[in-house]
N, C-alpha and C. Protein backbone atom coordinates (compact mmCIF):
# COMPACT_ATOMS: atom_id res chain seq x y z
N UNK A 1 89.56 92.75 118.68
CA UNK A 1 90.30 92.24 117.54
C UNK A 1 91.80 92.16 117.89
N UNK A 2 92.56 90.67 117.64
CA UNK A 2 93.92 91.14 117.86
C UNK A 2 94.63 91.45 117.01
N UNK A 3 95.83 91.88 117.59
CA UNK A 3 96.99 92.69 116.61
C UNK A 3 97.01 91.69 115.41
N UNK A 4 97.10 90.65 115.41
CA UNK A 4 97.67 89.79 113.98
C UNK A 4 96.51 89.78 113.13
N UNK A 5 94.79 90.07 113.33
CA UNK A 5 94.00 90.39 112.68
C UNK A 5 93.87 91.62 112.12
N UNK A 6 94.17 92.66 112.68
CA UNK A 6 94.04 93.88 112.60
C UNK A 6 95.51 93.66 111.51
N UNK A 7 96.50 93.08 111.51
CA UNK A 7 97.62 93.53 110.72
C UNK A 7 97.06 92.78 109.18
N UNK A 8 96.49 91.55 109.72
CA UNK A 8 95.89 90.96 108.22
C UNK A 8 94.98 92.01 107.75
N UNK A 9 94.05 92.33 108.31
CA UNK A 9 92.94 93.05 107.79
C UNK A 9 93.56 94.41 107.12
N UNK A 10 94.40 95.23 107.63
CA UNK A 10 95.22 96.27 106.88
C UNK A 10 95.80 95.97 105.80
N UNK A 11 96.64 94.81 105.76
CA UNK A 11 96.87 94.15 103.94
C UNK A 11 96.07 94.22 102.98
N UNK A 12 95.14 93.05 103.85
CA UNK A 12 93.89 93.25 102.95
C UNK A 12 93.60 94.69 102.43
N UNK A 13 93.03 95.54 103.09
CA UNK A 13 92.60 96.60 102.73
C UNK A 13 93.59 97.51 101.71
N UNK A 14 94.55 97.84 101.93
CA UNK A 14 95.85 97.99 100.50
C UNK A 14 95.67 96.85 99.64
N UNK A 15 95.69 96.08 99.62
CA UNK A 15 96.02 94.97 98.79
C UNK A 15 94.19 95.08 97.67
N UNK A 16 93.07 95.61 98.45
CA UNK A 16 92.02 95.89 97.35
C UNK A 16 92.28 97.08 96.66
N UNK A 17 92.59 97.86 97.63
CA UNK A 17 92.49 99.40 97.29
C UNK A 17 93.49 99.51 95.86
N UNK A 18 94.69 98.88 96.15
CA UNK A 18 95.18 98.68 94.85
C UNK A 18 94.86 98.26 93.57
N UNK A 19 94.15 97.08 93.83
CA UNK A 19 93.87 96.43 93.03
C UNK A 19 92.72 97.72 92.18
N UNK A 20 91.67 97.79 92.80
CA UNK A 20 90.74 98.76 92.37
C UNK A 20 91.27 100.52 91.70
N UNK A 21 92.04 100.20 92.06
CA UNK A 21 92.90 101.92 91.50
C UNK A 21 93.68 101.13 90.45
N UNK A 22 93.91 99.99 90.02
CA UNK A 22 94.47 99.36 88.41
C UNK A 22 93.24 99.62 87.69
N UNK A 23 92.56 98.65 88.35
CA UNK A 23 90.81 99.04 87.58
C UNK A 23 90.59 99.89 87.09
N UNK A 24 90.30 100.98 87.86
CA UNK A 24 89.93 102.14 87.59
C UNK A 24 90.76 103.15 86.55
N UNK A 25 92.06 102.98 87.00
CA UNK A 25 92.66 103.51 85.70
C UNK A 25 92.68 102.88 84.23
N UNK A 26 92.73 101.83 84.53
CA UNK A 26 92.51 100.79 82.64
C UNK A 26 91.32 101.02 82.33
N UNK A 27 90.09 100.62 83.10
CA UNK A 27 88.96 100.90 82.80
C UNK A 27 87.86 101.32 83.00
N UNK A 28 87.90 102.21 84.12
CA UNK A 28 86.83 102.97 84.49
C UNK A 28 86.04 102.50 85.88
N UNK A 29 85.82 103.26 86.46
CA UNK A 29 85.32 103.46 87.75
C UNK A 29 84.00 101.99 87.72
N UNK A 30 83.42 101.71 86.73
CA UNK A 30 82.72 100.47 86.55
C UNK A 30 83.29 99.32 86.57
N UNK A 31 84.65 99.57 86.75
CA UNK A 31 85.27 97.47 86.42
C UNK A 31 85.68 97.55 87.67
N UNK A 32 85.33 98.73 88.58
CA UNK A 32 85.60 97.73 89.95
C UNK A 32 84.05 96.61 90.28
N UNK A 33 84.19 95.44 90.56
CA UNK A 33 83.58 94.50 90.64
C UNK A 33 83.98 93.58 92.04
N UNK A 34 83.28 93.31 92.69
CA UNK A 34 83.51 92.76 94.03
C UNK A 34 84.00 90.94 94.01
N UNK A 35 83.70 90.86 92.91
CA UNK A 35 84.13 89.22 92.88
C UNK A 35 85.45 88.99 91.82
N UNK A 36 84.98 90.19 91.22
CA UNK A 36 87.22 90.26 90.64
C UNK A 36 87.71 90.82 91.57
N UNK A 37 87.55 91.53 92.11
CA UNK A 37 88.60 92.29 93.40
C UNK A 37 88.98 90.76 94.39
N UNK A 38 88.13 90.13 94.70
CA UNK A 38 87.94 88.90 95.82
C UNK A 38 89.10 87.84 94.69
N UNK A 39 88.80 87.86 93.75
CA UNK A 39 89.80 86.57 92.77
C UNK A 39 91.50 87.56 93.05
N UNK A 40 91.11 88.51 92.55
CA UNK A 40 92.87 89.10 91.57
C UNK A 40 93.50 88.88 93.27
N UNK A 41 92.57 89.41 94.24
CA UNK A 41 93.21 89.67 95.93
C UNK A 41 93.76 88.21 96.52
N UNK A 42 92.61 87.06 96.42
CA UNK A 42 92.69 85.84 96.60
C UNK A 42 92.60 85.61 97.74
N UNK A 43 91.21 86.48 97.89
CA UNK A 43 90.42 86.16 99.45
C UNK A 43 88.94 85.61 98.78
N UNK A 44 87.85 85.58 99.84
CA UNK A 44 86.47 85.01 100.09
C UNK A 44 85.90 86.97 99.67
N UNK A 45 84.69 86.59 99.12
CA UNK A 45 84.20 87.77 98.51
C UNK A 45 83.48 88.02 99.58
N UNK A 46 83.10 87.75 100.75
CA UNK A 46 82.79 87.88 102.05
C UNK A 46 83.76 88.42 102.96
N UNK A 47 85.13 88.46 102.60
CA UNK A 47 86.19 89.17 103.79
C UNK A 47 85.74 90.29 102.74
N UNK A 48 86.05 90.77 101.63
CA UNK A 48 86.01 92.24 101.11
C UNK A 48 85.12 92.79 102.21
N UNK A 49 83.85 92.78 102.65
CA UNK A 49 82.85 93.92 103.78
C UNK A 49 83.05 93.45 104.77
N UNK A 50 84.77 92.42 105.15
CA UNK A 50 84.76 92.50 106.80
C UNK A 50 85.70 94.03 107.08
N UNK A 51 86.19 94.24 105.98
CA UNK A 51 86.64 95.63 106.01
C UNK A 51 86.97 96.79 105.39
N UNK A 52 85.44 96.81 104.17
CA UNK A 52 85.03 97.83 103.73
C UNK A 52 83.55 97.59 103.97
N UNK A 53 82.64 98.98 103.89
CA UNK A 53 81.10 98.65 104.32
C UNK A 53 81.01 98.23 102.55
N UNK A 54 81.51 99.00 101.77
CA UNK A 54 81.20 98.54 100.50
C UNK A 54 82.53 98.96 99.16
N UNK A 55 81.33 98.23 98.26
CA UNK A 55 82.42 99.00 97.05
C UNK A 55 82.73 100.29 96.67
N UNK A 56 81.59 101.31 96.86
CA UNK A 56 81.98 102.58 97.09
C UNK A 56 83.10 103.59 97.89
N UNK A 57 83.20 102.60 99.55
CA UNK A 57 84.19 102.94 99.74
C UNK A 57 85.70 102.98 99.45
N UNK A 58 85.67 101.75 99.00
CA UNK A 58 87.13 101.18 97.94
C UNK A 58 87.22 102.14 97.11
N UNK A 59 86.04 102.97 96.24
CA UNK A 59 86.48 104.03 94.90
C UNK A 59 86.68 105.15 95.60
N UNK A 60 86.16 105.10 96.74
CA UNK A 60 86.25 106.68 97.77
C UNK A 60 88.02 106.51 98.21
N UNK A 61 88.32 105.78 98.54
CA UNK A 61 89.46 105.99 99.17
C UNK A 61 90.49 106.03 97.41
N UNK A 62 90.58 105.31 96.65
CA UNK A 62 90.95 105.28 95.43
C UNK A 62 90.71 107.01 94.73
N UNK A 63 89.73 107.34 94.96
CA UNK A 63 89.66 109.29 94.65
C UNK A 63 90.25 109.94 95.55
N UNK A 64 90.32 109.14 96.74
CA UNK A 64 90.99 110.41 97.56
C UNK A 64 92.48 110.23 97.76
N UNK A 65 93.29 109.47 96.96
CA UNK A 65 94.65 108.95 96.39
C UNK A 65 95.06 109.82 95.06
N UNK A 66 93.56 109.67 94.20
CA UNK A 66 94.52 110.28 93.24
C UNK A 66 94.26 112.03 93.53
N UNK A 67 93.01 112.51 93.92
CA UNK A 67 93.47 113.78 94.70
C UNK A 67 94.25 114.39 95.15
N UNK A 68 94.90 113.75 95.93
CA UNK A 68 96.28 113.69 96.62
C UNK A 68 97.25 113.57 95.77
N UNK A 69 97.49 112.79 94.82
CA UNK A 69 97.92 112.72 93.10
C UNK A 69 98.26 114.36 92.41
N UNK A 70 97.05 114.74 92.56
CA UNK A 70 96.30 116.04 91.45
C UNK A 70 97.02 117.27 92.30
N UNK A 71 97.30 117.07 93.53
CA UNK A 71 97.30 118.26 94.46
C UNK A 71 98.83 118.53 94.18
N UNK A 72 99.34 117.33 94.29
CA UNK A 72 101.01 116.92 94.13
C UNK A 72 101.63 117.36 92.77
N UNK A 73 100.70 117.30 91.67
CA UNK A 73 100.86 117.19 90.40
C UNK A 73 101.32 118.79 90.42
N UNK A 74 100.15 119.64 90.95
CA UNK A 74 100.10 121.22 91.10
C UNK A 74 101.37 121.70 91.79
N UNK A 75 101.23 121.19 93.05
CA UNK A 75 102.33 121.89 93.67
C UNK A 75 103.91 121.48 92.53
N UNK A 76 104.45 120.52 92.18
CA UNK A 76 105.62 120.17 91.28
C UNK A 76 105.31 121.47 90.61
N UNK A 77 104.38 121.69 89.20
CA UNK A 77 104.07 122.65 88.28
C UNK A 77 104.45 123.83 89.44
N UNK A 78 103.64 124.13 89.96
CA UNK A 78 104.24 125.53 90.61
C UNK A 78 105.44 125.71 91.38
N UNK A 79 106.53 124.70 91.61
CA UNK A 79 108.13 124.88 92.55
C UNK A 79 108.62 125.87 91.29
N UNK A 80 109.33 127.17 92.06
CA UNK A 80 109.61 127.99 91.83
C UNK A 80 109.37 129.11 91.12
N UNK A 81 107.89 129.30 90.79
CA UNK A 81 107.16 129.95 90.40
C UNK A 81 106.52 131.19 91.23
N UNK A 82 106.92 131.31 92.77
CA UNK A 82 106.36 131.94 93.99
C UNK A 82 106.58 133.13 93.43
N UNK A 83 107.13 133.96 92.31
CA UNK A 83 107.17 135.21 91.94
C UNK A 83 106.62 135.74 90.94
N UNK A 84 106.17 134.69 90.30
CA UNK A 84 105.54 135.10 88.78
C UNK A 84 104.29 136.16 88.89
N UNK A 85 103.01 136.39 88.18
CA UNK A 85 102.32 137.02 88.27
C UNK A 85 101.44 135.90 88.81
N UNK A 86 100.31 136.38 89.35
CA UNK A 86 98.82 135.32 89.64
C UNK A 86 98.29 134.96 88.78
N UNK A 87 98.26 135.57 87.40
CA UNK A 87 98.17 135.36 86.29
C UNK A 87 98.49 133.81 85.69
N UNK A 88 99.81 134.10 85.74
CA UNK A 88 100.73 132.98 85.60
C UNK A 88 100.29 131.93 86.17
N UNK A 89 100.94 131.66 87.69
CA UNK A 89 100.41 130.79 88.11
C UNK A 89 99.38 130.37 88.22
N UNK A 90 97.66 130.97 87.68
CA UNK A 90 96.94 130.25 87.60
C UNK A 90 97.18 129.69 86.39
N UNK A 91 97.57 129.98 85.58
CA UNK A 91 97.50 129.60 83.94
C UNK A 91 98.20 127.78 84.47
N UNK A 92 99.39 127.94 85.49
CA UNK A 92 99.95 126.76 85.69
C UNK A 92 99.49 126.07 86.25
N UNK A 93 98.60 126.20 87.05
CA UNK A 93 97.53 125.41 87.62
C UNK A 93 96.73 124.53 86.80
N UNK A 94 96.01 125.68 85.85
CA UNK A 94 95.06 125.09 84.95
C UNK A 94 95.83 123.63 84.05
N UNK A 95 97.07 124.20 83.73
CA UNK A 95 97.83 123.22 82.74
C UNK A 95 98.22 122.50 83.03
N UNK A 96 98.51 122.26 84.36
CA UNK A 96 99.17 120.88 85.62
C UNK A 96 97.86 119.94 85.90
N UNK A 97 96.47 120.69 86.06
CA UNK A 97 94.84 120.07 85.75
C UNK A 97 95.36 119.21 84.48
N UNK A 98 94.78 120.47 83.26
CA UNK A 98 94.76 119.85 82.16
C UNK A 98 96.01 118.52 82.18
N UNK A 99 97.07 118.71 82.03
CA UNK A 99 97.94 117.08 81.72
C UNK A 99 97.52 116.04 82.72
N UNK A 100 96.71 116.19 83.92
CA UNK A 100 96.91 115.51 84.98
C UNK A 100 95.67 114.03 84.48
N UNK A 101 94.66 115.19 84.02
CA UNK A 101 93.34 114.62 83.47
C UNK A 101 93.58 113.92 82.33
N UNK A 102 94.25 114.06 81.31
CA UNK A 102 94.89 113.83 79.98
C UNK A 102 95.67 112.60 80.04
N UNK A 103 96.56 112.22 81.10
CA UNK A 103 97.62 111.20 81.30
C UNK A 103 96.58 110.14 82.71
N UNK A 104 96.14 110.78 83.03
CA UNK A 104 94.97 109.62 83.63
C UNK A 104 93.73 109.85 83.78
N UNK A 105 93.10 109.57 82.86
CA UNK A 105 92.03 109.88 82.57
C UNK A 105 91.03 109.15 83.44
N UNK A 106 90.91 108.21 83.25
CA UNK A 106 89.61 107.18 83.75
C UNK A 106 89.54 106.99 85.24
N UNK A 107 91.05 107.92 86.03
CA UNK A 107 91.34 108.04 87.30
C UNK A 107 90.67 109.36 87.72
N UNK A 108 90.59 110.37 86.46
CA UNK A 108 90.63 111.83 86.89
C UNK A 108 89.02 111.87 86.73
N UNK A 109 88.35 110.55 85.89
CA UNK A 109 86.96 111.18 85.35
C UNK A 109 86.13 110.23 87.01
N UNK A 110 87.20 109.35 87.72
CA UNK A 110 86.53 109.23 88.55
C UNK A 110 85.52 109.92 89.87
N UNK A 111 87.12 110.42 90.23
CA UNK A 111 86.92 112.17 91.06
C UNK A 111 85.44 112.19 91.12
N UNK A 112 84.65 112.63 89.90
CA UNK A 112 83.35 113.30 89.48
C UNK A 112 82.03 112.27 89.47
N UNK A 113 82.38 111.17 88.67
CA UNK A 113 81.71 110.39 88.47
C UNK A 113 80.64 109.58 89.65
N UNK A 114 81.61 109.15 90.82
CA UNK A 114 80.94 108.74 91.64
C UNK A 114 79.63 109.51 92.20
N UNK A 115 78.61 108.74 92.65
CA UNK A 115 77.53 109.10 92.89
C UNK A 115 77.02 109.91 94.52
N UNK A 116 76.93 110.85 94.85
CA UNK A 116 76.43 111.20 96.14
C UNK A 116 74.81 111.69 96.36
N UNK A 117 74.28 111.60 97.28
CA UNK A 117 73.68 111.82 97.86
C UNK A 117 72.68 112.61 98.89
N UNK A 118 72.02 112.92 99.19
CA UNK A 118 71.71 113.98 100.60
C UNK A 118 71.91 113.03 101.38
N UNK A 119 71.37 111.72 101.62
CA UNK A 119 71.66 110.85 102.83
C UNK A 119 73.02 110.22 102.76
N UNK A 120 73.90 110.02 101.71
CA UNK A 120 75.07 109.42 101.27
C UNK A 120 75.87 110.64 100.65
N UNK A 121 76.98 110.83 101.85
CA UNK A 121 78.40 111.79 101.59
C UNK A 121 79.59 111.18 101.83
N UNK A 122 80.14 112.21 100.83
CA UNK A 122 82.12 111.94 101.34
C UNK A 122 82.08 112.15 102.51
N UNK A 123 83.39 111.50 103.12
CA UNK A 123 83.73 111.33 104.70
C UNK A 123 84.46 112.73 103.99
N UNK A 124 84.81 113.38 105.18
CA UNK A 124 85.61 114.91 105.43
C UNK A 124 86.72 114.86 104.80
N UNK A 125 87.37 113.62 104.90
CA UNK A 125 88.73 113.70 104.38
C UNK A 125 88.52 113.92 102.96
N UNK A 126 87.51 113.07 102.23
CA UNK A 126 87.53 113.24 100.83
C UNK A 126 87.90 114.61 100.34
N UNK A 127 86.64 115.74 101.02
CA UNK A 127 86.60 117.19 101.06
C UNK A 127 87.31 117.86 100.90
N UNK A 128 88.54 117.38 102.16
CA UNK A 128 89.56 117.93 102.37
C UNK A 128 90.54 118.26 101.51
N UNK A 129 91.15 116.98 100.64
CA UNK A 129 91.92 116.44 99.52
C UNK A 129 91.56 117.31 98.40
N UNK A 130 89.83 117.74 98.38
CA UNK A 130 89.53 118.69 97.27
C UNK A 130 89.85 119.89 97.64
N UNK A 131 89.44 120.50 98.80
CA UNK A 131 89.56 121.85 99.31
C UNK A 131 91.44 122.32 99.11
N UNK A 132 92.42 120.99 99.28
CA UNK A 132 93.63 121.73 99.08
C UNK A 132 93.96 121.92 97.80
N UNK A 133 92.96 121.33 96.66
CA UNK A 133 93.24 121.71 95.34
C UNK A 133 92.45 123.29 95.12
N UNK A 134 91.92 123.66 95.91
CA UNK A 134 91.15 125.24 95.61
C UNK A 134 92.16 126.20 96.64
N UNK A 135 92.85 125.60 97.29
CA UNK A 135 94.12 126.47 98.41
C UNK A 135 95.11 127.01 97.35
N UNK A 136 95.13 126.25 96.08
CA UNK A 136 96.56 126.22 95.40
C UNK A 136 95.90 127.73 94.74
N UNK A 137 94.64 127.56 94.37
CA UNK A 137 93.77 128.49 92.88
C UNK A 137 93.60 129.52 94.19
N UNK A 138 93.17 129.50 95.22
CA UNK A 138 92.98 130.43 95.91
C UNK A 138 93.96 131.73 95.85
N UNK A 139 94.95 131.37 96.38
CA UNK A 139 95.94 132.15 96.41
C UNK A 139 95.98 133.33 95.37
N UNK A 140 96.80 133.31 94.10
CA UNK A 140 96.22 133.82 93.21
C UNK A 140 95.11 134.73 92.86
N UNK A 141 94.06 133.68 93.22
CA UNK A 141 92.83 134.42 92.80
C UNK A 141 92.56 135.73 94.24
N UNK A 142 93.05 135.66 94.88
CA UNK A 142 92.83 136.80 96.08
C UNK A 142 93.59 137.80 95.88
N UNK A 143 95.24 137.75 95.12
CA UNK A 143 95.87 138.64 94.35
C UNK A 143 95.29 139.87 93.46
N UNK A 144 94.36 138.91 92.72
CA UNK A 144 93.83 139.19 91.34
C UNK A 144 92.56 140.08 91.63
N UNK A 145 91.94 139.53 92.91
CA UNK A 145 90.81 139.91 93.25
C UNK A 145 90.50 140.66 94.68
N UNK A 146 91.48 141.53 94.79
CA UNK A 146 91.90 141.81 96.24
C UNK A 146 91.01 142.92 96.75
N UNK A 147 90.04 143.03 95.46
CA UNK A 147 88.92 144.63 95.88
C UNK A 147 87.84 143.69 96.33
N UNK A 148 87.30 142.18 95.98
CA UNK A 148 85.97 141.44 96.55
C UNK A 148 86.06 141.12 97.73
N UNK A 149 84.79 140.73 98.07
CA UNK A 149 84.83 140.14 99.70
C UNK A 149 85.59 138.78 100.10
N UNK A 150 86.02 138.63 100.97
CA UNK A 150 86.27 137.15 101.33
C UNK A 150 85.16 135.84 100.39
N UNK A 151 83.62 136.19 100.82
CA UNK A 151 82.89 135.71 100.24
C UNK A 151 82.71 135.49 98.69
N UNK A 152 83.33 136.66 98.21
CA UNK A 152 83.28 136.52 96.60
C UNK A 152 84.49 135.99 96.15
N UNK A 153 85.56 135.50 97.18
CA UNK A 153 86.96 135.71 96.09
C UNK A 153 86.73 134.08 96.47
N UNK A 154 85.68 133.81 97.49
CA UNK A 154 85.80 132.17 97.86
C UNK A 154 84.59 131.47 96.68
N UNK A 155 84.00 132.42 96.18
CA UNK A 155 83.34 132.01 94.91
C UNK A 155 83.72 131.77 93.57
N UNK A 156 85.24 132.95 93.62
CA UNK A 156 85.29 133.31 92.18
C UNK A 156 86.53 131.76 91.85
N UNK A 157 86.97 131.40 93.39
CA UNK A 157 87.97 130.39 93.07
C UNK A 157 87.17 129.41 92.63
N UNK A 158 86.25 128.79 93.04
CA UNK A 158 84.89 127.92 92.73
C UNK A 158 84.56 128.07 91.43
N UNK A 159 84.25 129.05 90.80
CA UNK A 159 83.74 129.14 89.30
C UNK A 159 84.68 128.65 88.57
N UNK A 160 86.31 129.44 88.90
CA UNK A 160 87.15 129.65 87.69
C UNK A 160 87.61 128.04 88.32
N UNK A 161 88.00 127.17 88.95
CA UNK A 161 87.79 125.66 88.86
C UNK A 161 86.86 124.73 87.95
N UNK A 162 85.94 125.64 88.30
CA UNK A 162 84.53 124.91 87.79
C UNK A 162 84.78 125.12 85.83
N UNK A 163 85.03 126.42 85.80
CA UNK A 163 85.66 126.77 84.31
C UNK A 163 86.33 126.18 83.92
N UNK A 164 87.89 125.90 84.36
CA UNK A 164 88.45 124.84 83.61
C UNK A 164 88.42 123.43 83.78
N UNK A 165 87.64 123.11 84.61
CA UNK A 165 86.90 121.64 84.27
C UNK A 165 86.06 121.31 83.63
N UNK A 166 85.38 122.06 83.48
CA UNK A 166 84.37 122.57 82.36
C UNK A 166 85.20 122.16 80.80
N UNK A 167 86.28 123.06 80.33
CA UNK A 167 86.51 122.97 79.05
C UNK A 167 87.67 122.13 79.09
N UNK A 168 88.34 121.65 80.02
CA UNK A 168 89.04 120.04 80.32
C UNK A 168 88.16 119.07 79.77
N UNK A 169 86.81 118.85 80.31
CA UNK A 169 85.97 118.18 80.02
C UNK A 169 85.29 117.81 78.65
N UNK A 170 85.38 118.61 78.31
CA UNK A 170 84.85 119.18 76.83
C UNK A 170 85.72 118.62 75.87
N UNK A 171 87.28 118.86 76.35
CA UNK A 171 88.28 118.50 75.30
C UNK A 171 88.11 116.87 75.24
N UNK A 172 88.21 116.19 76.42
CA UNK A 172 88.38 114.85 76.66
C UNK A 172 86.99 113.77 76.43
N UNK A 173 85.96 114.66 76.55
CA UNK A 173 84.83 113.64 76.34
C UNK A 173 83.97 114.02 75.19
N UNK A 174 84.46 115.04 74.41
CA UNK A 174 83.88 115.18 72.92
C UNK A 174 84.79 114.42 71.88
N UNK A 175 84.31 113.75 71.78
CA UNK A 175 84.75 112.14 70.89
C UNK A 175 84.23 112.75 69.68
N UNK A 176 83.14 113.47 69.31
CA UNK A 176 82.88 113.90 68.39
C UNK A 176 83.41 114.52 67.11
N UNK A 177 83.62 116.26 68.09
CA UNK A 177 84.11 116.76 67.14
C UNK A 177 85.50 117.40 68.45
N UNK A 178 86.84 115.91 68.42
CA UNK A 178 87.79 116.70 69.09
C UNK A 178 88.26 118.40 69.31
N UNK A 179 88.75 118.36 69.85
CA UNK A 179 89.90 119.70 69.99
C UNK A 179 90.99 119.76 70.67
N UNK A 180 91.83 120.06 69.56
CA UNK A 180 93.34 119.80 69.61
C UNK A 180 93.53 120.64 71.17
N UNK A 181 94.81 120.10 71.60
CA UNK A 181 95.32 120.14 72.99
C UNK A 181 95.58 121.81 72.77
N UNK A 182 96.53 122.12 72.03
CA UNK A 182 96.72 123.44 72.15
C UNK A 182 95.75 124.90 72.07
N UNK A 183 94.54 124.54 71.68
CA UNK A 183 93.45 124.97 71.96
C UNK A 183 92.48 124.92 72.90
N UNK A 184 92.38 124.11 73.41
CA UNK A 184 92.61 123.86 75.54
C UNK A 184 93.11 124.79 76.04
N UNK A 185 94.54 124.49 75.52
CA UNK A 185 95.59 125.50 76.64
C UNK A 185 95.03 126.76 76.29
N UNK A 186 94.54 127.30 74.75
CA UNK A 186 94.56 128.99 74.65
C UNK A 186 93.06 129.03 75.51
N UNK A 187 91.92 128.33 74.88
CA UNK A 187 90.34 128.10 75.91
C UNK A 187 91.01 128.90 77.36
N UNK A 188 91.55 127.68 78.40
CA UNK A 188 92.01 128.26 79.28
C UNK A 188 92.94 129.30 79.82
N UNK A 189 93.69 129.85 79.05
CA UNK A 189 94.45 130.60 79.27
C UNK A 189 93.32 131.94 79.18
N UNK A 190 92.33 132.38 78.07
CA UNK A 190 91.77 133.62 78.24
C UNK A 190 90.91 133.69 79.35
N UNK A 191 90.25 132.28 79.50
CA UNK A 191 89.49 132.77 80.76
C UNK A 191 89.69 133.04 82.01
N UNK A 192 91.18 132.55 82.06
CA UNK A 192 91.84 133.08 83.27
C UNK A 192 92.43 134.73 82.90
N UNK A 193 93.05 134.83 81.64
CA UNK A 193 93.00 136.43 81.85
C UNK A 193 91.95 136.92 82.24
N UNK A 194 90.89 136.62 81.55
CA UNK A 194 89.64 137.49 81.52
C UNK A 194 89.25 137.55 83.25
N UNK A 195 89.67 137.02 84.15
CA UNK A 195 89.46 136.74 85.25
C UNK A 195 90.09 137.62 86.21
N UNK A 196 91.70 137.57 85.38
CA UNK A 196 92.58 138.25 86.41
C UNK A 196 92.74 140.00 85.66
N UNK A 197 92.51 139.85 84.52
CA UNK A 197 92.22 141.24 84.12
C UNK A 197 94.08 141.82 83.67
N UNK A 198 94.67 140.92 83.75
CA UNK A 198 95.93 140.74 82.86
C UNK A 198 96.65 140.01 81.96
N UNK A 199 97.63 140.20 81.32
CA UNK A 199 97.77 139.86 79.93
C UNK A 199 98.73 139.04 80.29
């Protein structure tokens, strides 16, 4: 391939990826569509898989942007916080989650949404992008939890993630019977005491 293909073909490839991360934030991980991506781009709906295998990969790389997003979001919330209690800073964690999910939603419900597989996985990097969002909760939680094993404190970061995505979730997709934001924040705030075993 020569250089002036390879430089087109890299446009291209930003130039969808963008497009599909508008999508996805206005309307959901479903309005990416391969023959609007091919119009809004203003290529042949046949170059889109000369350099993606598919549409999945376009939302894969689009999650692993706003990941990178989410991770960024955390670290801001926590600048200058390196002294507080673990307490604390998880509480800031959780609440840098919570607004992150709240102010982009249909970006944050992507993350999850997409479909995997036993024969069909994230490439490593995806992983990766997640694993530095459990580096941030880690920390903390090894403070808090400094009598468990390596093995358990690499669990307990896993749950208490899993916890406040859990009642993140709850707030944002019970259309039903809402619950006000500030009841989120208290939801999460006890179960992280209850976690760290301080007030």
């Amino acid at each position: 391939m020569t250089e002036k293909i390879e430089k087109r073909h890299k446009a291209l490839r930003e130039k969808l990826v963008e497009i599909a991360e508008q999508r996805i934030a206005a309307d959901g991980m479903e309005a990416v569509k391969a023959r609007d991506l091919a119009k809004t781009a203003e290529c042949a709906l046949g170059a889109i898989y000369n350099v993606f295998d598919d549409i999945r990969e376009i939302i894969l790389i689009v999650n692993g942007r706003t990941f990178q997003r989410l991770g960024d979001a955390v670290q801001h919330d926590l600048a200058g916080r390196e002294n507080t209690s673990p307490t604390e800073r998880l509480i800031t964690i959780a609440n840098a989650y919570l607004d992150f999910a709240v102010e982009n939603t249909n970006l944050w419900r992507s993350l999850f949404d997409i479909p995997f597989s036993s024969d069909l996985n994230a490439p490593q990097w995806y992983w990766n992008e997640l694993d530095r969002l459990f580096q941030y909760i880690a920390g903390p939680v090894n403070e808090c939890c400094a009598q468990m094993s390596d093995t358990d404190r690499t669990l307990m970061t896993r749950a208490l993630f899993s916890s406040v995505h859990g009642i993140v979730s709850f707030g944002i997709e019970n259309r039903t019977t809402p619950v006000a934001r500030d009841e989120l924040e208290r939801m999460i705030e006890q179960i992280i005491i209850g976690v760290s075993g301080n007030k």
